[in-house]
Protein backbone atom coordinates (compact mmCIF):
# COMPACT_ATOMS: atom_id res chain seq x y z
CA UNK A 1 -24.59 11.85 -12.55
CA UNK A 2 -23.14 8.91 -11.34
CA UNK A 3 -25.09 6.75 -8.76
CA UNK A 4 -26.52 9.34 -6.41
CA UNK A 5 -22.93 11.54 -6.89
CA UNK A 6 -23.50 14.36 -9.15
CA UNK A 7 -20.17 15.06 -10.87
CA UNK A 8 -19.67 18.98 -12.54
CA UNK A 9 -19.33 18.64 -15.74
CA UNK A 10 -15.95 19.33 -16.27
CA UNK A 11 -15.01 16.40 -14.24
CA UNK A 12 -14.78 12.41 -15.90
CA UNK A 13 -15.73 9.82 -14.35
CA UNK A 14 -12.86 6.80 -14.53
CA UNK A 15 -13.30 3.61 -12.97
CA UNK A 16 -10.11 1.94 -11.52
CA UNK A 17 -9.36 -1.79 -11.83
CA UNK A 18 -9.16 -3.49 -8.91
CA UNK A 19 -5.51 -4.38 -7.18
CA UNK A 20 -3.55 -1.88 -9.41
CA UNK A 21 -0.48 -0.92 -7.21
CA UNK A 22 0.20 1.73 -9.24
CA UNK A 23 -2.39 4.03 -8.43
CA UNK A 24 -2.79 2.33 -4.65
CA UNK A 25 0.38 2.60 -2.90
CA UNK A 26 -1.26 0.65 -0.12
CA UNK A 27 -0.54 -2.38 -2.08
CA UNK A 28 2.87 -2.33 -1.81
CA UNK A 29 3.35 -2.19 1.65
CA UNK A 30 2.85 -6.07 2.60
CA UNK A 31 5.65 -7.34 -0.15
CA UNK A 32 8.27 -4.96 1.04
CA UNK A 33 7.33 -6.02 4.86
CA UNK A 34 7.39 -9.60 3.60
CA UNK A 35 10.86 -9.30 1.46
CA UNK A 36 12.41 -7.74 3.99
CA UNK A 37 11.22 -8.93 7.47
CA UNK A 38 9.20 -11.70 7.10
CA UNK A 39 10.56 -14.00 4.85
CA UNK A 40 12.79 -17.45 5.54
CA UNK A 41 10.87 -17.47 8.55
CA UNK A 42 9.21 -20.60 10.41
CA UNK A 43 6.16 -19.05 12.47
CA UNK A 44 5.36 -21.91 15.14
CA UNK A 45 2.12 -20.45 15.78
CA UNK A 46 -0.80 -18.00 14.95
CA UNK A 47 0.64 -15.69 17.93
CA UNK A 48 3.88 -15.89 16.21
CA UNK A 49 3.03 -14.79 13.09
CA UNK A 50 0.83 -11.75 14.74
CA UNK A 51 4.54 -10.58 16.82
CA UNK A 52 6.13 -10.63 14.20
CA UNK A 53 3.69 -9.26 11.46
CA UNK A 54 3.85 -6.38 14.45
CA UNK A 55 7.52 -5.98 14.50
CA UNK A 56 7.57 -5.81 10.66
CA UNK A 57 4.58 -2.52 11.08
CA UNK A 58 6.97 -0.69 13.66
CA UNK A 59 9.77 -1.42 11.53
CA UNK A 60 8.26 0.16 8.49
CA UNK A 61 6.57 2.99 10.60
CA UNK A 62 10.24 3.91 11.73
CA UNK A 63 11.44 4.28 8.56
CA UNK A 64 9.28 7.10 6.93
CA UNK A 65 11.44 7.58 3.65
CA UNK A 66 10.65 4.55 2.98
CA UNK A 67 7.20 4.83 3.53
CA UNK A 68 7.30 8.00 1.03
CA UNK A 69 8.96 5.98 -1.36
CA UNK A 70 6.49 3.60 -1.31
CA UNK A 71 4.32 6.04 -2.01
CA UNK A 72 5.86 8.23 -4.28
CA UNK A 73 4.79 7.83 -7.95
CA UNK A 74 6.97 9.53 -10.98
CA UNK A 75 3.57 9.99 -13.54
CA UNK A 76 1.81 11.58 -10.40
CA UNK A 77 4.44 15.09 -10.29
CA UNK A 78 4.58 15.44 -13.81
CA UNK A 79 2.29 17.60 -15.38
């Protein structure tokens, strides 16, 4: 048992450092938003930096094989 969870036994329990990109995709989002659109920029306010923190999002979202190759780990289809 761990905590209140009660885990079968042929489960193990592994705990998973914090800020590991490799098993959080998640985490890689912001750099490739800020390598590729937000970058070399001046923002001249907070509103500024909110537009165009937007306009990065949409950007990304219109890409989706991007998105799945953000995502997409080699280790995690082997077997």
């Amino acid at each position: 048992m761990i905590g209140k969870l009660e885990v079968p036994a042929k489960y193990r329990h592994h705990s998973i450092a914090a800020k590991m990109p490799e098993l959080n995709p998640d985490e890689n989002i912001w750099p490739i938003m800020r390598d590729n659109w937000l970058s070399n920029r001046i923002f001249t306010s907070h509103d500024n930096i909110i537009d165009l923190c937007c306009k990065a999002w949409n950007r990304l979202v219109d890409q989706p094989w991007r998105i799945m190759t953000i995502g997409r780990r080699k280790w995690a289809c082997e077997s």
